[in-house]
C-alpha atoms as a PDB file:
ATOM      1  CA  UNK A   1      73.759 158.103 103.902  1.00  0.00           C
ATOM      2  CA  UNK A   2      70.610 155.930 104.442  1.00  0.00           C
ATOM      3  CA  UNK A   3      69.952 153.250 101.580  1.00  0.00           C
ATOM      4  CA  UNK A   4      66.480 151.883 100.231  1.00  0.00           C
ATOM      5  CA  UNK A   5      67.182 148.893 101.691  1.00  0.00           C
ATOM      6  CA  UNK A   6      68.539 150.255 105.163  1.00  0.00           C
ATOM      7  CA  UNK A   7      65.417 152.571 105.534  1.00  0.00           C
ATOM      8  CA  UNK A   8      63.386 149.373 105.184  1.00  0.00           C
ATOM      9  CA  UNK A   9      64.604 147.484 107.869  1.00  0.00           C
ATOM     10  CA  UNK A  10      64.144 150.735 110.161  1.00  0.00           C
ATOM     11  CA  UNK A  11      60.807 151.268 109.205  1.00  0.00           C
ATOM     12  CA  UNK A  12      59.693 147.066 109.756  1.00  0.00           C
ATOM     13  CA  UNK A  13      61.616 147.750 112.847  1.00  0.00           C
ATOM     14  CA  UNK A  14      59.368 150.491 114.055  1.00  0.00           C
ATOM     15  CA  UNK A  15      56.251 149.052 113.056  1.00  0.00           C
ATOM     16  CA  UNK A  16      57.272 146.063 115.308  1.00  0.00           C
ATOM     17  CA  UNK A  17      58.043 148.132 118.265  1.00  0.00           C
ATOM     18  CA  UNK A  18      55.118 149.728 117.751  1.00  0.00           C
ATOM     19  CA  UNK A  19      52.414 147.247 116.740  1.00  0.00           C
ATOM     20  CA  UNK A  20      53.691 143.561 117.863  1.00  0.00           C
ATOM     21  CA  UNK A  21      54.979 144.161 121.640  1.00  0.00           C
ATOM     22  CA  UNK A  22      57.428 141.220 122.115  1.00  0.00           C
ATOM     23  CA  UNK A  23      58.528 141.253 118.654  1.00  0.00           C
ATOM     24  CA  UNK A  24      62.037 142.998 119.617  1.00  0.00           C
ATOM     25  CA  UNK A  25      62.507 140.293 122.252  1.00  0.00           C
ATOM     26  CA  UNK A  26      65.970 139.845 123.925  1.00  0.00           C
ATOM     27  CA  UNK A  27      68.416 137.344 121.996  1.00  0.00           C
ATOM     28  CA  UNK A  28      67.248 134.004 122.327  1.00  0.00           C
ATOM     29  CA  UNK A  29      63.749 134.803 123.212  1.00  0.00           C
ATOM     30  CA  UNK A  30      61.339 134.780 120.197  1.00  0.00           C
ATOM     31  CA  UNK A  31      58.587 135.226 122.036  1.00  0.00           C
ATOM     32  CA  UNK A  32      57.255 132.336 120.458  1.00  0.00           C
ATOM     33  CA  UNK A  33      55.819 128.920 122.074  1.00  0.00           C
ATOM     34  CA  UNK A  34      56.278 127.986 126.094  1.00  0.00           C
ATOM     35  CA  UNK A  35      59.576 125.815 127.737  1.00  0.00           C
ATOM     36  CA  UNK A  36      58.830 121.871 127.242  1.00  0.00           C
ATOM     37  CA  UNK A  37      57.282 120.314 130.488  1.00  0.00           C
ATOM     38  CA  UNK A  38      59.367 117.189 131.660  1.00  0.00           C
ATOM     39  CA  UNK A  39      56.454 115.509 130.165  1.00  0.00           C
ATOM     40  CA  UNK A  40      56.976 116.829 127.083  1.00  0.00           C
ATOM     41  CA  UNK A  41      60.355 116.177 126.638  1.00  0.00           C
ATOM     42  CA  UNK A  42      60.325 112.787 128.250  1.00  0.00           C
ATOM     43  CA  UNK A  43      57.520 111.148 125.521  1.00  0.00           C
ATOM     44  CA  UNK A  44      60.398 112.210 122.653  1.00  0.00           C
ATOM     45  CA  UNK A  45      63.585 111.139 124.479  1.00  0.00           C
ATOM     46  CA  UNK A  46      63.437 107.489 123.253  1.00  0.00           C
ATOM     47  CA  UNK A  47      66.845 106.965 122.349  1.00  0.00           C
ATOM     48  CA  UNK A  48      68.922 103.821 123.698  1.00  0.00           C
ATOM     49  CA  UNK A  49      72.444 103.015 123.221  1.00  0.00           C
ATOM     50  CA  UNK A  50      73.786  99.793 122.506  1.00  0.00           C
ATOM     51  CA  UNK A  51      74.755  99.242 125.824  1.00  0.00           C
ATOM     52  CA  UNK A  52      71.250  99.249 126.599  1.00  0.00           C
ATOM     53  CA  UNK A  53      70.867 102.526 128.515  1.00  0.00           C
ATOM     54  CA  UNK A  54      67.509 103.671 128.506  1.00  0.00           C
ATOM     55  CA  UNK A  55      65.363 101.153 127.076  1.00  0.00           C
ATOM     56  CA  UNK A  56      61.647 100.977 127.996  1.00  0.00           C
ATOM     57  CA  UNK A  57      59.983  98.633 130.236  1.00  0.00           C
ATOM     58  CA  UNK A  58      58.987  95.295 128.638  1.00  0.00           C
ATOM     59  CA  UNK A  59      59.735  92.393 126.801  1.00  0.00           C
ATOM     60  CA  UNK A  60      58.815  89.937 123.894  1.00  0.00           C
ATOM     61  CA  UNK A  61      59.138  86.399 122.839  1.00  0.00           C
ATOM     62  CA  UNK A  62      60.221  85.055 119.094  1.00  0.00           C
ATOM     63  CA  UNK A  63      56.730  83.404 118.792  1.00  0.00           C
ATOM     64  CA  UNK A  64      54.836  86.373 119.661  1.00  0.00           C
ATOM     65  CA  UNK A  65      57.027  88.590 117.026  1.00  0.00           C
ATOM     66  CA  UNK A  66      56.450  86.562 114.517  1.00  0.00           C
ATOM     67  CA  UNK A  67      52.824  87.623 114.902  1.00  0.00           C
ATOM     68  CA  UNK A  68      53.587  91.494 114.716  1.00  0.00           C
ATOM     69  CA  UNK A  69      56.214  91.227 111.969  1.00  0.00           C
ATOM     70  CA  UNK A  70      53.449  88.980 109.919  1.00  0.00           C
ATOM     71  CA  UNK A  71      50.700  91.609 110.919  1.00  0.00           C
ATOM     72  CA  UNK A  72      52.980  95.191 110.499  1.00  0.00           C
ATOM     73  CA  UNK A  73      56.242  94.229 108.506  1.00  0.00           C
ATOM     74  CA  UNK A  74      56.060  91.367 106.038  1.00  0.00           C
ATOM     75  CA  UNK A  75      53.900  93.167 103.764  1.00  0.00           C
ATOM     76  CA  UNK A  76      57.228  96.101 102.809  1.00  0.00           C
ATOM     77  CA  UNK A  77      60.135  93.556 104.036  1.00  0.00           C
ATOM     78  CA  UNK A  78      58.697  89.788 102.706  1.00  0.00           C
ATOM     79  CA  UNK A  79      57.069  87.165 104.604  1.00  0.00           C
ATOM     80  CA  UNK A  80      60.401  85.624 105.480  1.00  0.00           C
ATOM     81  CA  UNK A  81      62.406  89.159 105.704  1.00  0.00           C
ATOM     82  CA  UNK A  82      63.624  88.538 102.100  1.00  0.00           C
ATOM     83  CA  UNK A  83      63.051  91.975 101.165  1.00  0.00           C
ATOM     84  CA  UNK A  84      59.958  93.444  98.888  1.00  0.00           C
ATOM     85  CA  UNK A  85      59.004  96.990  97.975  1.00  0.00           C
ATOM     86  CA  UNK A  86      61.782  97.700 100.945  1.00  0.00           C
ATOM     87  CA  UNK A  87      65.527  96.595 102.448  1.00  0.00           C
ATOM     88  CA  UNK A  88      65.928  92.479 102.940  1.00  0.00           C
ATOM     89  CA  UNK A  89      66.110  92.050 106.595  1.00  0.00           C
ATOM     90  CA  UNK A  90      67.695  88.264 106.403  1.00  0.00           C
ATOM     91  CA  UNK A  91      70.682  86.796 105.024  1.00  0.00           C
ATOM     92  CA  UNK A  92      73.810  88.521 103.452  1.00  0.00           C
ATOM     93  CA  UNK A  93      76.464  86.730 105.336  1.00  0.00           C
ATOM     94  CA  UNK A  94      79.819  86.564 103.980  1.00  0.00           C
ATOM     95  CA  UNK A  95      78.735  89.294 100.865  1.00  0.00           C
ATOM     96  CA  UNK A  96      80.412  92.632 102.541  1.00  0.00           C
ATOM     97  CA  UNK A  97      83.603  91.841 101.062  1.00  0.00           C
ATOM     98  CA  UNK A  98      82.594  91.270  98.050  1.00  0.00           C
ATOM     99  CA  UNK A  99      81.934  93.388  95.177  1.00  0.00           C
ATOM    100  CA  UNK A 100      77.892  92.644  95.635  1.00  0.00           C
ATOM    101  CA  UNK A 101      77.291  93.480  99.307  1.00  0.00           C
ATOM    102  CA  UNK A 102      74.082  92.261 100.989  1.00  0.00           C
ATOM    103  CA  UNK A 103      73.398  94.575 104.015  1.00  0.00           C
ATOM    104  CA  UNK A 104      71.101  93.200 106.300  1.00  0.00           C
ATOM    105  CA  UNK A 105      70.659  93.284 109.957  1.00  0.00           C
ATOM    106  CA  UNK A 106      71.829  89.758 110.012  1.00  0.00           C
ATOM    107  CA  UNK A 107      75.209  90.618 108.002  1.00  0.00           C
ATOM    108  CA  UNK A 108      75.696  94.563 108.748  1.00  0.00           C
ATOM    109  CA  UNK A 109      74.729  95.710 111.638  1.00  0.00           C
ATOM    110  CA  UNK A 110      76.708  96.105 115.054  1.00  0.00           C
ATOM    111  CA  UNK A 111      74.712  96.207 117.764  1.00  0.00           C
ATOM    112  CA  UNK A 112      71.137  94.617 118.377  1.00  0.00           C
ATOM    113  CA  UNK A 113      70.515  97.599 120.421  1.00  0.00           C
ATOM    114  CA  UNK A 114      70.410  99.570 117.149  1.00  0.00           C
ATOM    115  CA  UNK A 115      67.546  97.054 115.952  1.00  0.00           C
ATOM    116  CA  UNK A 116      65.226  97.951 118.586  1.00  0.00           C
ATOM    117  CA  UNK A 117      66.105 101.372 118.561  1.00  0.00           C
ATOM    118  CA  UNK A 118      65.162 101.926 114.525  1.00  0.00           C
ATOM    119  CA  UNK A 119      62.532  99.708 114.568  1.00  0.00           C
ATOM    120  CA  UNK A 120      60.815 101.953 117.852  1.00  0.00           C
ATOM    121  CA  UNK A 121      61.298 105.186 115.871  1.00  0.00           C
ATOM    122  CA  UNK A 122      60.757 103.983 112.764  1.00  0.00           C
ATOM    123  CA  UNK A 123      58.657 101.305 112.125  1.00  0.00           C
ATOM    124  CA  UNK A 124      56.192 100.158 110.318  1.00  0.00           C
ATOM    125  CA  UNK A 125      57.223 102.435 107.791  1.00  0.00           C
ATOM    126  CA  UNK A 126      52.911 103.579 107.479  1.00  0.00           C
ATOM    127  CA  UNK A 127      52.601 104.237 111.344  1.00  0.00           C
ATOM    128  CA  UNK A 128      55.633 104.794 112.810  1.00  0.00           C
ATOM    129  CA  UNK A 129      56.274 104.944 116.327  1.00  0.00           C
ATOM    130  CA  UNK A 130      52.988 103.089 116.982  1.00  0.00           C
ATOM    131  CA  UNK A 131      54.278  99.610 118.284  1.00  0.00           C
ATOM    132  CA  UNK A 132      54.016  98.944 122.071  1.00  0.00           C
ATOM    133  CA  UNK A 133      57.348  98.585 123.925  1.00  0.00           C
ATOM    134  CA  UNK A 134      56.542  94.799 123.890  1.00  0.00           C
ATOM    135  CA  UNK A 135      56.017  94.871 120.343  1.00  0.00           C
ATOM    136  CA  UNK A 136      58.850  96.287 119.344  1.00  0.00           C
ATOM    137  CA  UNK A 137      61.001  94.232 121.601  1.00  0.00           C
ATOM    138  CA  UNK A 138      59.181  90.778 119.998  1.00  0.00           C
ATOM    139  CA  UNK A 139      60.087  91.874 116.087  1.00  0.00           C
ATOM    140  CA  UNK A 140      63.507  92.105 117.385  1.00  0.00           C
ATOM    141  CA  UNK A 141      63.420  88.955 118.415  1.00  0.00           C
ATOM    142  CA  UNK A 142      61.744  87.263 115.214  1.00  0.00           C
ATOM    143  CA  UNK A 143      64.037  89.123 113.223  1.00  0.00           C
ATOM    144  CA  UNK A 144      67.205  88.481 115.016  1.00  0.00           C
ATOM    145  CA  UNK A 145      65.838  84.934 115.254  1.00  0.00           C
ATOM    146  CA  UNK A 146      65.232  84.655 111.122  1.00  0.00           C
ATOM    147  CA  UNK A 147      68.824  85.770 111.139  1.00  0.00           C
ATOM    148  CA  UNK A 148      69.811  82.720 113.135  1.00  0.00           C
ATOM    149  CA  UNK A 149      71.784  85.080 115.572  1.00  0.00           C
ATOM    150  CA  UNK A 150      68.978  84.017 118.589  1.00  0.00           C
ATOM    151  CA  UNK A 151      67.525  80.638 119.125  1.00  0.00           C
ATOM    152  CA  UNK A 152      63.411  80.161 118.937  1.00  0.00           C
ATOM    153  CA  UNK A 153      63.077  80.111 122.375  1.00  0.00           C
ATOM    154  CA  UNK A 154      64.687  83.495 122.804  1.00  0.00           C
ATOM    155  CA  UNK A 155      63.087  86.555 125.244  1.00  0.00           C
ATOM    156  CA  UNK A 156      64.063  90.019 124.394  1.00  0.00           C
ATOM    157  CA  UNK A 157      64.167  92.899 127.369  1.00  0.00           C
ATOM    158  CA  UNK A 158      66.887  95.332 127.912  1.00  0.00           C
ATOM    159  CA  UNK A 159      69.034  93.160 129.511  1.00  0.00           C
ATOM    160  CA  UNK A 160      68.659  90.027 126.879  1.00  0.00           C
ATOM    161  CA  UNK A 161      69.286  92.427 124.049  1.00  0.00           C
ATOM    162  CA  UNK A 162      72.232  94.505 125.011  1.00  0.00           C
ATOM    163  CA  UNK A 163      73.683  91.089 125.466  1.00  0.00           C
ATOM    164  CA  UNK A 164      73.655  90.252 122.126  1.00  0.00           C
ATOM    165  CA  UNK A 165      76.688  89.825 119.872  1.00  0.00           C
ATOM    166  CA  UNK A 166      75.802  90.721 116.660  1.00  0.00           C
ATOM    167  CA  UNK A 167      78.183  88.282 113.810  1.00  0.00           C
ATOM    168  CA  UNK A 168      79.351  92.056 112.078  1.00  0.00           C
ATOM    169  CA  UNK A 169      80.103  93.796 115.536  1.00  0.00           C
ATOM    170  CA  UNK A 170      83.744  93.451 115.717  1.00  0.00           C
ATOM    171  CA  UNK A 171      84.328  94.385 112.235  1.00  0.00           C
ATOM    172  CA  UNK A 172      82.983  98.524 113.088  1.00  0.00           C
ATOM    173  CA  UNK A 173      86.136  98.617 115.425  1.00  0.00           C
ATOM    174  CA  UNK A 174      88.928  99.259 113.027  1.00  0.00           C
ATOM    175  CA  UNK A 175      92.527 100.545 114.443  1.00  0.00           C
ATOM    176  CA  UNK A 176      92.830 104.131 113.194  1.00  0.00           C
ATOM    177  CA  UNK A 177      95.335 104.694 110.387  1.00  0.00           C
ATOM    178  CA  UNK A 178      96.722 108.250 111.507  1.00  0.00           C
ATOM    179  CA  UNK A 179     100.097 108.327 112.970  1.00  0.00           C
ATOM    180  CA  UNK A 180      98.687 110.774 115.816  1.00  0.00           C
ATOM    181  CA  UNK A 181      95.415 109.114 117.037  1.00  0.00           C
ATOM    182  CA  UNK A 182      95.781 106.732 119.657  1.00  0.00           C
END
C-alpha cells in the first residue's frame, strides 16, 4: 500500500544511489566539505572569558586608543562616546534603577573582559573583526578611560584588563530566590 508521496522518496532515493555515489552516506557524514585543520579552527576560536583566559598577545595605551576610537568608532558612537546613529558608550551611572535606564559600558556592564571581547568580534560595526590585537586592546582602554573606571595613564593587556573591576560587576551576582538552589 505504496502512497504518491512514499513512491517519491523511493524513486529520489534510487536516483541517488544510482547517480550521486556518496549521496546515501552513513549518519553524520554528508559527504560534504573536509574536517577543519587546527588552523582553521584556531583563526575563529577568539573567545575570552572575563577571567582573561585566552586573550591574544598585545597591548594598548589610553592615548593611542583615543586615536583608533577617533579614526573607527566616533563616527556611529560620538566623538566623546555620547552615542549617535548607535548605543552611548559613556555615562549612565546611577540610571539602572530608575525608570529611564542608561546602559552603557560605564554603568552596565560586568566585566571589562566582555569589552574587549565584543569590541574584537564586533567592531567597527562596517569592518568587523579588522582591528589588530593592539587596537582593540587601546579602544578598551579609551573607552574604559572616558568612563572614568581607568586613569589616563592606563595600559591594557590580558593581565591589566581581567583586573579590572567594573562599578556594575557586583550587581550580576544576585542570591537565587528558589528554595532548592544553593
Amino acid at each position: 500500500m505504496f502512497t504518491r508521496k512514499a513512491s517519491s522518496v523511493v524513486a529520489v532515493l534510487l536516483f541517488c544511489a544510482a547517480f550521486m555515489p556518496g549521496a546515501l552516506a552513513t549518519p553524520g557524514d554528508y559527504g560534504l566539505g573536509q574536517p577543519a585543520t587546527q588552523a582553521e579552527i584556531n583563526a575563529w576560536n577568539i573567545d575570552v572569558s572575563p577571567d582573561g583566559d585566552n586573550f591574544p598577545p598585545g597591548s594598548g595605551s589610553v592615548a593611542q586608543g583615543q586615536e583608533v576610537y577617533a579614526t573607527h568608532c566616533a563616527a556611529c558612537h560620538g566623538a566623546q562616546g555620547q552615542g549617535g546613529p548607535y548605543d552611548k558608550l559613556v555615562g549612565g551611572q546611577g540610571t539602572l534603577d530608575t525608570k529611564a535606564p542608561v546602559k552603557t559600558v560605564g554603568s552596565y556592564w560586568p566585566y571589562a573582559t566582555t569589552v574587549f571581547d565584543y569590541i574584537h568580534r564586533a567592531m567597527p560595526f562596517n569592518a568587523p573583526g579588522t582591528l589588530s590585537n593592539d587596537q582593540v586592546y587601546a579602544v578598551t582602554a579609551y573607552v574604559l578611560y572616558m568612563n572614568g573606571i581607568v586613569p589616563s595613564s592606563a595600559v591594557m593587556d590580558a593581565k591589566s584588563l581581567a583586573a579590572v573591576k567594573m562599578p556594575n560587576r557586583d550587581n550580576f551576582l544576585h542570591k537565587d530566590p528558589r528554595p532548592d538552589a544553593p
